[in-house]
PDB file of N, CA and C in Angstrom:
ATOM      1  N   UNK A   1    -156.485-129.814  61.811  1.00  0.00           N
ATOM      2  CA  UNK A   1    -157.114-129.305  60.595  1.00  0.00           C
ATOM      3  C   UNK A   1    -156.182-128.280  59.950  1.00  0.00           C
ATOM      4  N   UNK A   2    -156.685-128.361  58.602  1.00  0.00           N
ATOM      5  CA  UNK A   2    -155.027-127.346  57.744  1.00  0.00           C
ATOM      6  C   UNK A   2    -156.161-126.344  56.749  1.00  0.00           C
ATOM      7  N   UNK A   3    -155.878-125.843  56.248  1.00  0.00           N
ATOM      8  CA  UNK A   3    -156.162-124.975  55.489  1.00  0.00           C
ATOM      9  C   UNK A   3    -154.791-124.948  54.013  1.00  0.00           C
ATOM     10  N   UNK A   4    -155.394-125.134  52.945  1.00  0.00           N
ATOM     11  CA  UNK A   4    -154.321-124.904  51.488  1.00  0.00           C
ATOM     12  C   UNK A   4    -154.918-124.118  50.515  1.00  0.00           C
ATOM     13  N   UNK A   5    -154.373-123.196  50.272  1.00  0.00           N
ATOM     14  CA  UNK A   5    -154.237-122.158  48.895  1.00  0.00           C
ATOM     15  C   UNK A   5    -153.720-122.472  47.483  1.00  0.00           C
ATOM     16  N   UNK A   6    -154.422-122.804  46.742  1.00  0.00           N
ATOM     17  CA  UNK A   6    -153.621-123.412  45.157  1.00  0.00           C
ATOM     18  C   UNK A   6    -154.218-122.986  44.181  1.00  0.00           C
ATOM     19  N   UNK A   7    -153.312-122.845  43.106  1.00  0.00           N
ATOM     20  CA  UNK A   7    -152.900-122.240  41.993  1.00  0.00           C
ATOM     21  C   UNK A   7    -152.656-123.311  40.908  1.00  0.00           C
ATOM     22  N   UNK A   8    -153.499-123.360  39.783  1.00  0.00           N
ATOM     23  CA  UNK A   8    -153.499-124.643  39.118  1.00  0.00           C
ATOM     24  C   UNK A   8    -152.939-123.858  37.257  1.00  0.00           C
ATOM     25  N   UNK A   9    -152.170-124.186  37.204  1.00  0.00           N
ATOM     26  CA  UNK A   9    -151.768-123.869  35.802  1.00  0.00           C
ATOM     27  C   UNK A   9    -151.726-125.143  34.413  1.00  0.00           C
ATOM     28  N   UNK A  10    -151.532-124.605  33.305  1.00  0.00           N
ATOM     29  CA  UNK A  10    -151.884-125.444  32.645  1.00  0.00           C
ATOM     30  C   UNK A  10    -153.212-125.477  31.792  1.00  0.00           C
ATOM     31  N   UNK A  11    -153.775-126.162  31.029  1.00  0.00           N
ATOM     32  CA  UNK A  11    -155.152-126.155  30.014  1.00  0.00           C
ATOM     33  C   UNK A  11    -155.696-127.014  30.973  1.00  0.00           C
ATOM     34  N   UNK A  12    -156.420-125.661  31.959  1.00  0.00           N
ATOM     35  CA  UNK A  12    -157.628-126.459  32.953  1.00  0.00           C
ATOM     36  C   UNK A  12    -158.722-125.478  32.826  1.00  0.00           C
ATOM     37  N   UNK A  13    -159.240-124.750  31.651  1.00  0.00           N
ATOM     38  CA  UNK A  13    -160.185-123.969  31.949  1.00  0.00           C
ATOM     39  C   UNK A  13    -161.433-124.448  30.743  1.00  0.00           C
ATOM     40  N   UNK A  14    -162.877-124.465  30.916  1.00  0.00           N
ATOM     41  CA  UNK A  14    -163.571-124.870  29.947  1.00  0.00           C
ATOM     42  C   UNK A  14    -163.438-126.797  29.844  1.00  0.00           C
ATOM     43  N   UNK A  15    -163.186-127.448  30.478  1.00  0.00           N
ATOM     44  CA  UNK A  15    -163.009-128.980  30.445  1.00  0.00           C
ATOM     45  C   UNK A  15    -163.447-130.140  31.568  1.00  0.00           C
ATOM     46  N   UNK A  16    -164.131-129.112  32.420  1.00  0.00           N
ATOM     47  CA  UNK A  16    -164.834-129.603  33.849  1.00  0.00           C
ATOM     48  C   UNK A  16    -163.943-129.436  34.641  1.00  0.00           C
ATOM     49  N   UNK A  17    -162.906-128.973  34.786  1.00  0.00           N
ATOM     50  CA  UNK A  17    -161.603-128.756  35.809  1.00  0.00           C
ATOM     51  C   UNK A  17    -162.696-128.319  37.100  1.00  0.00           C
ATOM     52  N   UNK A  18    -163.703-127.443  37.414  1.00  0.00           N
ATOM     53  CA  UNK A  18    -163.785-127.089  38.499  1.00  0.00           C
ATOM     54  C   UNK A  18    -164.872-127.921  39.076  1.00  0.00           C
ATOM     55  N   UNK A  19    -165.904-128.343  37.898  1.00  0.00           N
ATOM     56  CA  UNK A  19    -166.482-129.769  38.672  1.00  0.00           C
ATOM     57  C   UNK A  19    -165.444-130.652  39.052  1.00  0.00           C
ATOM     58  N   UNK A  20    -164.643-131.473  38.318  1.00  0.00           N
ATOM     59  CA  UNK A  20    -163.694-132.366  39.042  1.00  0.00           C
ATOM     60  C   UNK A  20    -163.214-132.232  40.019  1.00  0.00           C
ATOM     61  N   UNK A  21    -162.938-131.276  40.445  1.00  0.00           N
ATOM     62  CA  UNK A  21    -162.499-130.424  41.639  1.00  0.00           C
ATOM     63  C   UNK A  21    -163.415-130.592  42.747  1.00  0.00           C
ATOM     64  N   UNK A  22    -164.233-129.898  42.520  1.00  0.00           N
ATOM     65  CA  UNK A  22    -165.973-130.088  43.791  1.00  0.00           C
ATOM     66  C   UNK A  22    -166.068-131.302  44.180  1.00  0.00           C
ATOM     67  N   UNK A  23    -166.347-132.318  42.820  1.00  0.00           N
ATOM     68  CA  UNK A  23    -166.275-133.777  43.204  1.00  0.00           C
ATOM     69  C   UNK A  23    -165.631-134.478  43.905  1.00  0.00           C
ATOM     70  N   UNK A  24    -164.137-134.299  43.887  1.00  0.00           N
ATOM     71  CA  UNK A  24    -162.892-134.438  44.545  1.00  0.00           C
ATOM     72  C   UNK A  24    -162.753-134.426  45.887  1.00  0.00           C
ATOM     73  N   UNK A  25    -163.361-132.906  46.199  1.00  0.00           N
ATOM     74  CA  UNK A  25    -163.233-132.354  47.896  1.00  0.00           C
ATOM     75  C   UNK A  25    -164.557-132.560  48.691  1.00  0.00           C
ATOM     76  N   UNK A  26    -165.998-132.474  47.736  1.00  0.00           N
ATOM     77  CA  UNK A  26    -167.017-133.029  48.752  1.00  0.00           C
ATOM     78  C   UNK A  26    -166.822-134.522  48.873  1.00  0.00           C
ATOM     79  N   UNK A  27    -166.419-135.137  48.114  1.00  0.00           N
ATOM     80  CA  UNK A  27    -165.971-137.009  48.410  1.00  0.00           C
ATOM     81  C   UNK A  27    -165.218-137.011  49.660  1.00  0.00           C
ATOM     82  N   UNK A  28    -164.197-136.182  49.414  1.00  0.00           N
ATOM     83  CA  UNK A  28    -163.341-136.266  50.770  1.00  0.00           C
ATOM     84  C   UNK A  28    -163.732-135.562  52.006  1.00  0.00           C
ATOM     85  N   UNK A  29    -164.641-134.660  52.026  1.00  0.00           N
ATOM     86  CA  UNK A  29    -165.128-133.993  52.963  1.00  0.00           C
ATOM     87  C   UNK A  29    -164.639-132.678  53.264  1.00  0.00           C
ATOM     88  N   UNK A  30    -164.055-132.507  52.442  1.00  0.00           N
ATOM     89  CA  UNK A  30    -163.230-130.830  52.345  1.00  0.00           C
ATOM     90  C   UNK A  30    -164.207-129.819  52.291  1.00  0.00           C
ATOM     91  N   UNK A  31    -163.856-128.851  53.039  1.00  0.00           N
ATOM     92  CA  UNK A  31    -164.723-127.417  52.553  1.00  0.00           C
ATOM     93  C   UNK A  31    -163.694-126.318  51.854  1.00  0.00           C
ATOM     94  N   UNK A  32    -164.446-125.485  50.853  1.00  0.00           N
ATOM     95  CA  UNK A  32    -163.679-124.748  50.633  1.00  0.00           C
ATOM     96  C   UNK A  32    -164.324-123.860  48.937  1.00  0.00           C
ATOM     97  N   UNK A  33    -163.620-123.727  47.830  1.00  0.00           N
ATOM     98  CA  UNK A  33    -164.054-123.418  46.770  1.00  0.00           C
ATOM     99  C   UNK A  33    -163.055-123.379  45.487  1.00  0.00           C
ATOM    100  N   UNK A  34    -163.724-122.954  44.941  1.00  0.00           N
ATOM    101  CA  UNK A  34    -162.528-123.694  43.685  1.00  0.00           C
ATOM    102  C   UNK A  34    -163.227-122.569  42.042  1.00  0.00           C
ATOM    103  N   UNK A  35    -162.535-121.716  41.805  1.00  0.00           N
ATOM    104  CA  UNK A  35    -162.698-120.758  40.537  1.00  0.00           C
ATOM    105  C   UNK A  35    -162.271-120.393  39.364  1.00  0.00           C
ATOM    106  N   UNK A  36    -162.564-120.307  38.560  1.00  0.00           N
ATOM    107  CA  UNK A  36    -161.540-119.787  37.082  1.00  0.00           C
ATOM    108  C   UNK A  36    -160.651-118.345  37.663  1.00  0.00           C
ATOM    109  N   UNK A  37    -159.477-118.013  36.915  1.00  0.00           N
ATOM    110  CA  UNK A  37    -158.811-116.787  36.955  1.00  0.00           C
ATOM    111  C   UNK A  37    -158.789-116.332  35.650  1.00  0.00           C
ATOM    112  N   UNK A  38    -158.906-115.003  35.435  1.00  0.00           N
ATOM    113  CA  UNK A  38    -158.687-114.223  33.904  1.00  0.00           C
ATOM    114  C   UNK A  38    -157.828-115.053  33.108  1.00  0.00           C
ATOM    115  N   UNK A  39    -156.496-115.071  33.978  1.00  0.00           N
ATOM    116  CA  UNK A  39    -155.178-115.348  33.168  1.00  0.00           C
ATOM    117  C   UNK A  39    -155.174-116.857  33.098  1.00  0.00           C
ATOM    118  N   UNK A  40    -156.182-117.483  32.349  1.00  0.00           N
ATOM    119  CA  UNK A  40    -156.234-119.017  32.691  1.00  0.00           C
ATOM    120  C   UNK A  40    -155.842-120.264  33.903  1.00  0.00           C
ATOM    121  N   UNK A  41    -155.599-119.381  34.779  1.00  0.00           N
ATOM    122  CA  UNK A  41    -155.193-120.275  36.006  1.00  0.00           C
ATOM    123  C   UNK A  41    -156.538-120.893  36.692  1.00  0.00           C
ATOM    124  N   UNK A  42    -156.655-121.588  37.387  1.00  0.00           N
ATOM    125  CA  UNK A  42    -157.670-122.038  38.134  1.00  0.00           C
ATOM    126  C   UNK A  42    -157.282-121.611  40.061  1.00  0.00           C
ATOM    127  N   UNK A  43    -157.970-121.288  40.830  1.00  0.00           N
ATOM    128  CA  UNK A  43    -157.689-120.989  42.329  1.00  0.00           C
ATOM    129  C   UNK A  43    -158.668-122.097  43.062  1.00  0.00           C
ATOM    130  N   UNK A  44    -157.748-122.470  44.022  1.00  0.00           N
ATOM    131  CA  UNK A  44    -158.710-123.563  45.050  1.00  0.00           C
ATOM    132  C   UNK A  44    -158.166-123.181  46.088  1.00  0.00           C
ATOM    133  N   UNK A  45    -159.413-122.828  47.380  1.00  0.00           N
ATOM    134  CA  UNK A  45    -158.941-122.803  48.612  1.00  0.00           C
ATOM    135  C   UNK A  45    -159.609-124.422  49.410  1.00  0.00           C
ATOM    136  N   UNK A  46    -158.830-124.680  50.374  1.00  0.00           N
ATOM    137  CA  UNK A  46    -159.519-125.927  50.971  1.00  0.00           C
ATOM    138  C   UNK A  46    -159.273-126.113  52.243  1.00  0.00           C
ATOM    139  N   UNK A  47    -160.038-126.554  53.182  1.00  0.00           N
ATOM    140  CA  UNK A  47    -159.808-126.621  54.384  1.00  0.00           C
ATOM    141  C   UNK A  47    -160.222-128.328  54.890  1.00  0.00           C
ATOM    142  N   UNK A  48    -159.790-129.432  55.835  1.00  0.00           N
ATOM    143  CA  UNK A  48    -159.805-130.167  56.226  1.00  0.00           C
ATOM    144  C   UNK A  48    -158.838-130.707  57.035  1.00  0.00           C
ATOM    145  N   UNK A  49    -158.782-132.349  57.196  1.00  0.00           N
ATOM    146  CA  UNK A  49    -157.663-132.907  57.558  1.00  0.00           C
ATOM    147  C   UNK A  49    -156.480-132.815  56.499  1.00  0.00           C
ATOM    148  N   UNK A  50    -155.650-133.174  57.228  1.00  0.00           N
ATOM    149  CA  UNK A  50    -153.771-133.032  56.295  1.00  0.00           C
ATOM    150  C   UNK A  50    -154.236-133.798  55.005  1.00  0.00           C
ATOM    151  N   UNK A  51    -154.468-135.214  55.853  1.00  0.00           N
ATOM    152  CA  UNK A  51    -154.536-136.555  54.185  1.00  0.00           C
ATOM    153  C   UNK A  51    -155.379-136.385  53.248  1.00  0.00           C
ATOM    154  N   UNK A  52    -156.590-135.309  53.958  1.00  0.00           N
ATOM    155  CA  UNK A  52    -157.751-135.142  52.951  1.00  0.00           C
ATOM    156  C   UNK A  52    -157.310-134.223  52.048  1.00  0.00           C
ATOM    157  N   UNK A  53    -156.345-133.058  52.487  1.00  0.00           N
ATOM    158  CA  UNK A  53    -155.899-132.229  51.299  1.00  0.00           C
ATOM    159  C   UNK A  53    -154.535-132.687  50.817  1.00  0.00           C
ATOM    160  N   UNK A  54    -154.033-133.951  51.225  1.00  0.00           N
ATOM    161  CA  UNK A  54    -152.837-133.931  50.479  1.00  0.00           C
ATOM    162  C   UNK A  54    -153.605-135.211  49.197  1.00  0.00           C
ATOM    163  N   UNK A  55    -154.741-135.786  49.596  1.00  0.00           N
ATOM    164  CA  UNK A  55    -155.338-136.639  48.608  1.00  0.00           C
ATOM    165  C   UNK A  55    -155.716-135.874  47.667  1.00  0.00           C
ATOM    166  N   UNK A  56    -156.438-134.573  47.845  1.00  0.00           N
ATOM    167  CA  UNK A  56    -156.943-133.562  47.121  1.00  0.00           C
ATOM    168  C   UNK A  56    -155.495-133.043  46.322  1.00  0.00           C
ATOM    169  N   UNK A  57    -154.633-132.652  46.336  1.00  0.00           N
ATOM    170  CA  UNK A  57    -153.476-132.169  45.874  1.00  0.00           C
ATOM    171  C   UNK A  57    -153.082-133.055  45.021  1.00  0.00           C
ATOM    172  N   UNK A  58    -153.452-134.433  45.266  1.00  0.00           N
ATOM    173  CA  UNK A  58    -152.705-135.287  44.311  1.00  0.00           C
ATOM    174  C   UNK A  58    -153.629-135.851  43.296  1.00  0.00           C
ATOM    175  N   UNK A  59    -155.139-135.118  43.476  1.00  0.00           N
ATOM    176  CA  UNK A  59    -156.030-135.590  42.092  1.00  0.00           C
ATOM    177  C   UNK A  59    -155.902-134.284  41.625  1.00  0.00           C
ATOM    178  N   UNK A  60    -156.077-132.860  42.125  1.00  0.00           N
ATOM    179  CA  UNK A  60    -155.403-132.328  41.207  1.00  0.00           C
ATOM    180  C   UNK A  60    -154.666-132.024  40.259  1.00  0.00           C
ATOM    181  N   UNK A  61    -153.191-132.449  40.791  1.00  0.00           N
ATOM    182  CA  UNK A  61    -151.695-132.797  39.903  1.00  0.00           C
ATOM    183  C   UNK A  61    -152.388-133.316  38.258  1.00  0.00           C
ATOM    184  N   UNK A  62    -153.280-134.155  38.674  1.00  0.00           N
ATOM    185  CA  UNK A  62    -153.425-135.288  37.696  1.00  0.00           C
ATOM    186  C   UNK A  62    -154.861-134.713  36.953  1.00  0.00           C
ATOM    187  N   UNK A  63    -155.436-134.174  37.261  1.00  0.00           N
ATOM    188  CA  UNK A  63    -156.920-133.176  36.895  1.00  0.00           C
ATOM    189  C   UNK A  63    -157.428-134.599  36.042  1.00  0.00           C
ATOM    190  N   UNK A  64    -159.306-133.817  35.517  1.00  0.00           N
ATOM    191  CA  UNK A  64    -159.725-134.829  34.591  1.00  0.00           C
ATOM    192  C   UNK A  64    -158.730-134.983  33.546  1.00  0.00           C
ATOM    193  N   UNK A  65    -159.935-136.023  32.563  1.00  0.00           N
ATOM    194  CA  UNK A  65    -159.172-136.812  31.388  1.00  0.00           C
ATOM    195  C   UNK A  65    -158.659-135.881  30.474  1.00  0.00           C
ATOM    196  N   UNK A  66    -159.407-134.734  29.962  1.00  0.00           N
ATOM    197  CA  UNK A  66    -159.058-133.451  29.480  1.00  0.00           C
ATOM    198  C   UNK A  66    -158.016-132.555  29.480  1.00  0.00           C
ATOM    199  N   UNK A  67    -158.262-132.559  31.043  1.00  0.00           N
ATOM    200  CA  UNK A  67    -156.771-131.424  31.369  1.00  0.00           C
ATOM    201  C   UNK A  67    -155.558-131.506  31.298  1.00  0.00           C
ATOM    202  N   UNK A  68    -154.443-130.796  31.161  1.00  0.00           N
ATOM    203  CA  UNK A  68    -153.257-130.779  30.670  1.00  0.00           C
ATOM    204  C   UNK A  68    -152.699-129.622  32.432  1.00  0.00           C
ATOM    205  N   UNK A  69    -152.225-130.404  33.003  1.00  0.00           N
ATOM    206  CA  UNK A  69    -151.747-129.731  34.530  1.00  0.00           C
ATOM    207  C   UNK A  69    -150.129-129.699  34.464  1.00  0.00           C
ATOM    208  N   UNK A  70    -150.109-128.300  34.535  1.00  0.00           N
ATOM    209  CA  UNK A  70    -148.173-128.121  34.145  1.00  0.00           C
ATOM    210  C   UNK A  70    -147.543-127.738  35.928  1.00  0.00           C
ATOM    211  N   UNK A  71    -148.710-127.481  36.297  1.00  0.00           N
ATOM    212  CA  UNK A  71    -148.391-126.780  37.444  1.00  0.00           C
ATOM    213  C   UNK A  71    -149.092-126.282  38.730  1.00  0.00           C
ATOM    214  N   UNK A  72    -149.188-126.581  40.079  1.00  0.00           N
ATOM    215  CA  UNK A  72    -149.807-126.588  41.028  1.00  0.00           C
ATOM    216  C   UNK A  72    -148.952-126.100  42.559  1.00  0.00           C
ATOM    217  N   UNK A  73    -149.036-124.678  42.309  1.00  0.00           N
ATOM    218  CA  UNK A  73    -148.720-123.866  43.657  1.00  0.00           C
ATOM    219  C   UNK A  73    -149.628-124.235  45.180  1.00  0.00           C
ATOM    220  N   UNK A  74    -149.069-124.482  46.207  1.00  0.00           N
ATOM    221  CA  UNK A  74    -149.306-125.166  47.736  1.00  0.00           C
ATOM    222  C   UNK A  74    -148.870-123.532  48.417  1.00  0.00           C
ATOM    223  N   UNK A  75    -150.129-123.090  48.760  1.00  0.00           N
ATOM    224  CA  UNK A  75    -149.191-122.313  49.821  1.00  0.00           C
ATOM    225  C   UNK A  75    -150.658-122.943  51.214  1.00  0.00           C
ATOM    226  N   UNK A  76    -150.034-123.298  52.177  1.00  0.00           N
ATOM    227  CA  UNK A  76    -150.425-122.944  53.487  1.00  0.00           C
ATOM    228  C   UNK A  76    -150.948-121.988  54.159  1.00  0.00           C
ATOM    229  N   UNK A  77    -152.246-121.905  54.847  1.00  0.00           N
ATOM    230  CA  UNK A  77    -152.802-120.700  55.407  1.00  0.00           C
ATOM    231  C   UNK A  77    -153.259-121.006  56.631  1.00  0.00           C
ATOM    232  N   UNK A  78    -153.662-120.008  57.222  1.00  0.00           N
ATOM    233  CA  UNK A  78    -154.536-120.497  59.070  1.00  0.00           C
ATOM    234  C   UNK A  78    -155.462-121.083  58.909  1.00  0.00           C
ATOM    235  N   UNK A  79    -156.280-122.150  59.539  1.00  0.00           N
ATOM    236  CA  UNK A  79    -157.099-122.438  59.745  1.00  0.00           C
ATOM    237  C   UNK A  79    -158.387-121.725  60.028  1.00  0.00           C
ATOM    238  N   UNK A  80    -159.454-121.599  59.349  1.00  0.00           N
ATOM    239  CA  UNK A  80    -160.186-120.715  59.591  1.00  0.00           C
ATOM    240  C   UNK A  80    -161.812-121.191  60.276  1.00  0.00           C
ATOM    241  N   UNK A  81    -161.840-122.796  59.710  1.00  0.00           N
ATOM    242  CA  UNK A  81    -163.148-123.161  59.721  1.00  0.00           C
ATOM    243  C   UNK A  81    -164.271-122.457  59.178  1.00  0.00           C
ATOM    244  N   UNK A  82    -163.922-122.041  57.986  1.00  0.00           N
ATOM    245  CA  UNK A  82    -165.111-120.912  57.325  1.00  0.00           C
ATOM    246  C   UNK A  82    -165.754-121.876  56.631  1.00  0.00           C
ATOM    247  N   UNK A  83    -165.755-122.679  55.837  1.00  0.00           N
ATOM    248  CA  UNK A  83    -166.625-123.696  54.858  1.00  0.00           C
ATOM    249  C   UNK A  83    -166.835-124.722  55.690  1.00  0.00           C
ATOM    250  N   UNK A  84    -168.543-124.961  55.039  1.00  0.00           N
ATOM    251  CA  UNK A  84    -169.489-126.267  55.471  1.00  0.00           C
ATOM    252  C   UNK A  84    -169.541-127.317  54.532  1.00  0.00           C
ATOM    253  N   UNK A  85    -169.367-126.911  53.115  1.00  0.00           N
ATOM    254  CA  UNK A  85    -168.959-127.074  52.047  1.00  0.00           C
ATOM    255  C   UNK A  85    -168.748-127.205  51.062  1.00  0.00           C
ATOM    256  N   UNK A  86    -168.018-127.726  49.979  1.00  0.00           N
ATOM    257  CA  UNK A  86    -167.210-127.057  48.447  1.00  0.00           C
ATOM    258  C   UNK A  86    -167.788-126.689  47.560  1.00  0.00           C
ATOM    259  N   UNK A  87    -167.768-125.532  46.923  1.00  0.00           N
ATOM    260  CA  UNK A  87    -168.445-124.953  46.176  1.00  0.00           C
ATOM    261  C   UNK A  87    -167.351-124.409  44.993  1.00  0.00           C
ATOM    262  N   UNK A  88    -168.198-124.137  43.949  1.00  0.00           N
ATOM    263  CA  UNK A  88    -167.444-123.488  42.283  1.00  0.00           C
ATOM    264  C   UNK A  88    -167.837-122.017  42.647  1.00  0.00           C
ATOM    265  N   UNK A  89    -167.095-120.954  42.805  1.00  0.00           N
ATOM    266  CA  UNK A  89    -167.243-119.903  42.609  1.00  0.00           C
ATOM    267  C   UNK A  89    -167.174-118.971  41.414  1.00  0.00           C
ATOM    268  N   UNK A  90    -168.083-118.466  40.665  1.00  0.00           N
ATOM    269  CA  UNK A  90    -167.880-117.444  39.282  1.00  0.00           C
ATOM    270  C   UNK A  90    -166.947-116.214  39.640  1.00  0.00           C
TER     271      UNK A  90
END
């Protein structure tokens, strides 16, 4: 099990970016959460198997029909097993 930290840049705020997101990771079985930032960025933490977050990473890249994705920071973290699961955080 892995744990990923990401940073979504680009015109993803106001366009369902963080439902698409939820949708994305409870399909796959991910726990974790997913939020707006001031500075228009979007934040997703996620925890699962490798393929489940590298599947997740790669519908990201590509966001809904709306979004315009310039950019998507991966950082790696410990495993924590804290989420049951995925939620939109305000």
């Amino acid at each position: 099990m892995k744990r990923i930290h990401l940073w979504v840049s680009g015109f993803v705020q106001g366009i369902g970016f963080r439902s698409f997101v939820m949708r994305k990771a409870n399909g796959l079985g991910i726990g974790g959460w997913v939020k707006n930032l001031p500075d228009g960025m979007v934040e997703i933490v996620g925890e699962g198997e490798d393929w489940k977050l590298k599947e997740l990473v790669r519908n990201v890249k590509i966001g809904p029909s709306f979004a315009t994705v310039s950019g998507v920071q991966v950082k790696e973290e410990e495993y924590k097993n804290e989420f049951k699961q995925f939620t939109v955080r305000f």
